[in-house]
C-alpha atoms as a PDB file:
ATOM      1  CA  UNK A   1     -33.393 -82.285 -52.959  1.00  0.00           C
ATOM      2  CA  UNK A   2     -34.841 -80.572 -49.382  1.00  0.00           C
ATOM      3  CA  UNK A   3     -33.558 -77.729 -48.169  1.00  0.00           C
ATOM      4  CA  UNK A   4     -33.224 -77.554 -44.142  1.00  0.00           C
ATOM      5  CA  UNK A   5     -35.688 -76.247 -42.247  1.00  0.00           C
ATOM      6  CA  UNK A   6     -35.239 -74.470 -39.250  1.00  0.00           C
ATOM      7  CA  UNK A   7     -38.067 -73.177 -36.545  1.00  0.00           C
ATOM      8  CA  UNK A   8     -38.208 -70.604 -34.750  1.00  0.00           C
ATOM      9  CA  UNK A   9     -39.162 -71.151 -31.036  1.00  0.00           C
ATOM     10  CA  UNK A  10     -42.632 -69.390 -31.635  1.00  0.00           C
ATOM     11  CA  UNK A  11     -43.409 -71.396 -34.048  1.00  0.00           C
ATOM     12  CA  UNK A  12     -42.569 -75.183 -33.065  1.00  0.00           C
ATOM     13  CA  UNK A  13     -44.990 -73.934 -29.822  1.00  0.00           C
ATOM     14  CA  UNK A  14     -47.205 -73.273 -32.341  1.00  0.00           C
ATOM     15  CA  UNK A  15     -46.980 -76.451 -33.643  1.00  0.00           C
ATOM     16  CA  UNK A  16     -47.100 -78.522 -30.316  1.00  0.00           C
ATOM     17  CA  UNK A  17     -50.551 -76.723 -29.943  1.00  0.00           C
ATOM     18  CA  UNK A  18     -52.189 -78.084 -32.880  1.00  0.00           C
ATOM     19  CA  UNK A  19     -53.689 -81.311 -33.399  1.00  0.00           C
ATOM     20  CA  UNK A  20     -52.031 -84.303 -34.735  1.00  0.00           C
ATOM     21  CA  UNK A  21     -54.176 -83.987 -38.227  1.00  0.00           C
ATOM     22  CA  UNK A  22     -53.346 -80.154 -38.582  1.00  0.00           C
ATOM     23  CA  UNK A  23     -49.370 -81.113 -37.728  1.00  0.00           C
ATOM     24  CA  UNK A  24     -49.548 -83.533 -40.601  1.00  0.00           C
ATOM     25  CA  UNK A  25     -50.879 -81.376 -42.893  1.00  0.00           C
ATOM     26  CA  UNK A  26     -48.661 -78.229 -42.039  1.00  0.00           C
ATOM     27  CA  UNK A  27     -45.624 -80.677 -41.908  1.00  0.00           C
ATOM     28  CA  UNK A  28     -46.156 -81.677 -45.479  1.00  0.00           C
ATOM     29  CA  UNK A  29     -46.762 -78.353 -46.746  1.00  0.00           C
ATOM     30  CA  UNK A  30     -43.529 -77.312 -45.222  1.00  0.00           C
ATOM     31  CA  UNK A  31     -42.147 -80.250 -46.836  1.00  0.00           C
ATOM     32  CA  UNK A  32     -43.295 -79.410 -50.332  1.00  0.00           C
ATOM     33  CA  UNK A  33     -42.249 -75.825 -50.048  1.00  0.00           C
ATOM     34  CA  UNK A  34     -39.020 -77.320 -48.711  1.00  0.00           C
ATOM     35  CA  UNK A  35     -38.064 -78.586 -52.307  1.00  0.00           C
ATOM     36  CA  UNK A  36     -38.006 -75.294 -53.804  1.00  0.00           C
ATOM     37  CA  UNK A  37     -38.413 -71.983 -51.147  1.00  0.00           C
ATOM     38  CA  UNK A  38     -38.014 -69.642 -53.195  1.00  0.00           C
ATOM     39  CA  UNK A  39     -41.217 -67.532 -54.503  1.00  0.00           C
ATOM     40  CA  UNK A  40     -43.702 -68.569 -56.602  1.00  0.00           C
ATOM     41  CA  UNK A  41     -41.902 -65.696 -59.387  1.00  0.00           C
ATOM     42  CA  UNK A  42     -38.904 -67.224 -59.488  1.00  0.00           C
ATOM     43  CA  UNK A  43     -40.397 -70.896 -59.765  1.00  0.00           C
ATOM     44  CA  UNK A  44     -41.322 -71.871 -56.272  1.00  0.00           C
ATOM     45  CA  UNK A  45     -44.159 -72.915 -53.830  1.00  0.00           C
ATOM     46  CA  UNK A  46     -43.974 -69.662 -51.829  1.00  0.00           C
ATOM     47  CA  UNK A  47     -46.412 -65.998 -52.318  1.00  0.00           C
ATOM     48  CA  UNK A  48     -44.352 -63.408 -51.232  1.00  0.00           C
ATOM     49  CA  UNK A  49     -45.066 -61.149 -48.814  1.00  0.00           C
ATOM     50  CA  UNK A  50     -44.890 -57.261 -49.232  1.00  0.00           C
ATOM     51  CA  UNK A  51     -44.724 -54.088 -46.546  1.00  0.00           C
ATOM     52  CA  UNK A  52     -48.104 -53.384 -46.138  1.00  0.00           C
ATOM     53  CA  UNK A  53     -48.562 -50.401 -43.518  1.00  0.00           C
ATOM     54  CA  UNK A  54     -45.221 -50.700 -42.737  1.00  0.00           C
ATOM     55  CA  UNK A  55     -45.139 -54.107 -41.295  1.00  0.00           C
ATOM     56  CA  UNK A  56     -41.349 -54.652 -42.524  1.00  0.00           C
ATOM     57  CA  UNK A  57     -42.807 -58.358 -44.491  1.00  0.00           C
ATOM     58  CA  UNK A  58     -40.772 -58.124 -47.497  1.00  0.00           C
ATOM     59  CA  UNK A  59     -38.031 -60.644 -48.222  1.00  0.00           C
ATOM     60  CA  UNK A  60     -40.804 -63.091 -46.567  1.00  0.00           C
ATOM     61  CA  UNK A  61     -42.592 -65.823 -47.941  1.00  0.00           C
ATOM     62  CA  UNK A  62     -45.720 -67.646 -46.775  1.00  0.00           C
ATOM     63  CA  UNK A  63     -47.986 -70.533 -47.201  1.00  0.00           C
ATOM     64  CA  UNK A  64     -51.194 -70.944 -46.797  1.00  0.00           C
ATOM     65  CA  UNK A  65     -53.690 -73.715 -45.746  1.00  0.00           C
ATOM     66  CA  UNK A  66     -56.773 -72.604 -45.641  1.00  0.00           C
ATOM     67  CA  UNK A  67     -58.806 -74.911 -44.170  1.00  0.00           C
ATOM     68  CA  UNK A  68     -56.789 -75.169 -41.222  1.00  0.00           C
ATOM     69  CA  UNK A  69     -56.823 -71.222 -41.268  1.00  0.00           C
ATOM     70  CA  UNK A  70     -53.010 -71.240 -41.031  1.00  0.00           C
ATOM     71  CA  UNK A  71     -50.742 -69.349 -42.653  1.00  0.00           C
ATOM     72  CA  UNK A  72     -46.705 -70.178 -42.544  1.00  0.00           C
ATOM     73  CA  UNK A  73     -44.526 -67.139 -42.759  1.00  0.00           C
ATOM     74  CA  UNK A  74     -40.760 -68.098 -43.692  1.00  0.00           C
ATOM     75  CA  UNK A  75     -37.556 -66.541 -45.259  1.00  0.00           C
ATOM     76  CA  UNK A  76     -35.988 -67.666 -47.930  1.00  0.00           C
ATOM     77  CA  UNK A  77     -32.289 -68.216 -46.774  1.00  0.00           C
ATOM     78  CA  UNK A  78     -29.456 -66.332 -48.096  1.00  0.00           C
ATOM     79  CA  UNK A  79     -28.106 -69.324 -49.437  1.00  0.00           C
ATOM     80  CA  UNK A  80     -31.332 -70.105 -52.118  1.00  0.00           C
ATOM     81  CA  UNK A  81     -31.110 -66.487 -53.312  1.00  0.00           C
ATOM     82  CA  UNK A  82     -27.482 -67.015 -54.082  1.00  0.00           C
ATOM     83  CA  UNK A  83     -28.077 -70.422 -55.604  1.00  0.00           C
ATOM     84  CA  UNK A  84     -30.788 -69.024 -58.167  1.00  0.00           C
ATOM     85  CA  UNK A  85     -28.589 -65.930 -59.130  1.00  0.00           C
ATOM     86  CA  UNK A  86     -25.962 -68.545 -60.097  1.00  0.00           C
ATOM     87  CA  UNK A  87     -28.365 -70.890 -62.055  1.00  0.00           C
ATOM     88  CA  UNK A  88     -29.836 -67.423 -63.903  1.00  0.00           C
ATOM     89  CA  UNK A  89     -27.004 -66.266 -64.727  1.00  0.00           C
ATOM     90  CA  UNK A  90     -25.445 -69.851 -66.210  1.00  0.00           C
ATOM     91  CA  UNK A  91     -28.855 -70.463 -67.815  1.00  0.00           C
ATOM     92  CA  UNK A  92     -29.047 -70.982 -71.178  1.00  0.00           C
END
């Protein structure tokens, strides 16, 4: 199961910028990290981010592809984070 995606203006311009090989490549990543959002702590694809000289980044995830030199920044929704806290707390 996917969750949706949704894009920010900024970054579907982004996207129409890069080249059909690095759109592939960016879409699948998305796709994978699609399948689970959530961090890589609680058992998904994503490295959180942190507030780092008060840059405000926490609650964000990212990706990264390095040999594109790309890095996706998303938020998990509110709607993942509620999902987990019911599957922790009905875990066995």
């Amino acid at each position: 199961m996917s969750w949706r995606v949704e894009w920010l203006e900024e970054a579907a311009k982004d996207m129409r910028r890069l080249g059909k090989t690095e759109q592939k490549q960016v879409l699948k990543g998305i796709a994978k990290v699609s399948e689970n959002p959530l961090p890589s702590s609680q058992g998904g694809y994503g490295k959180p981010l942190r507030n780092a000289n008060r840059a405000h980044l926490a609650g964000l995830c990212k990706i990264k592809f390095r040999d594109l030199g790309i890095r996706v920044v998303y938020k998990p929704g509110e709607a993942y984070l509620k999902a987990d806290e019911r599957r922790g707390r009905h875990a066995l």
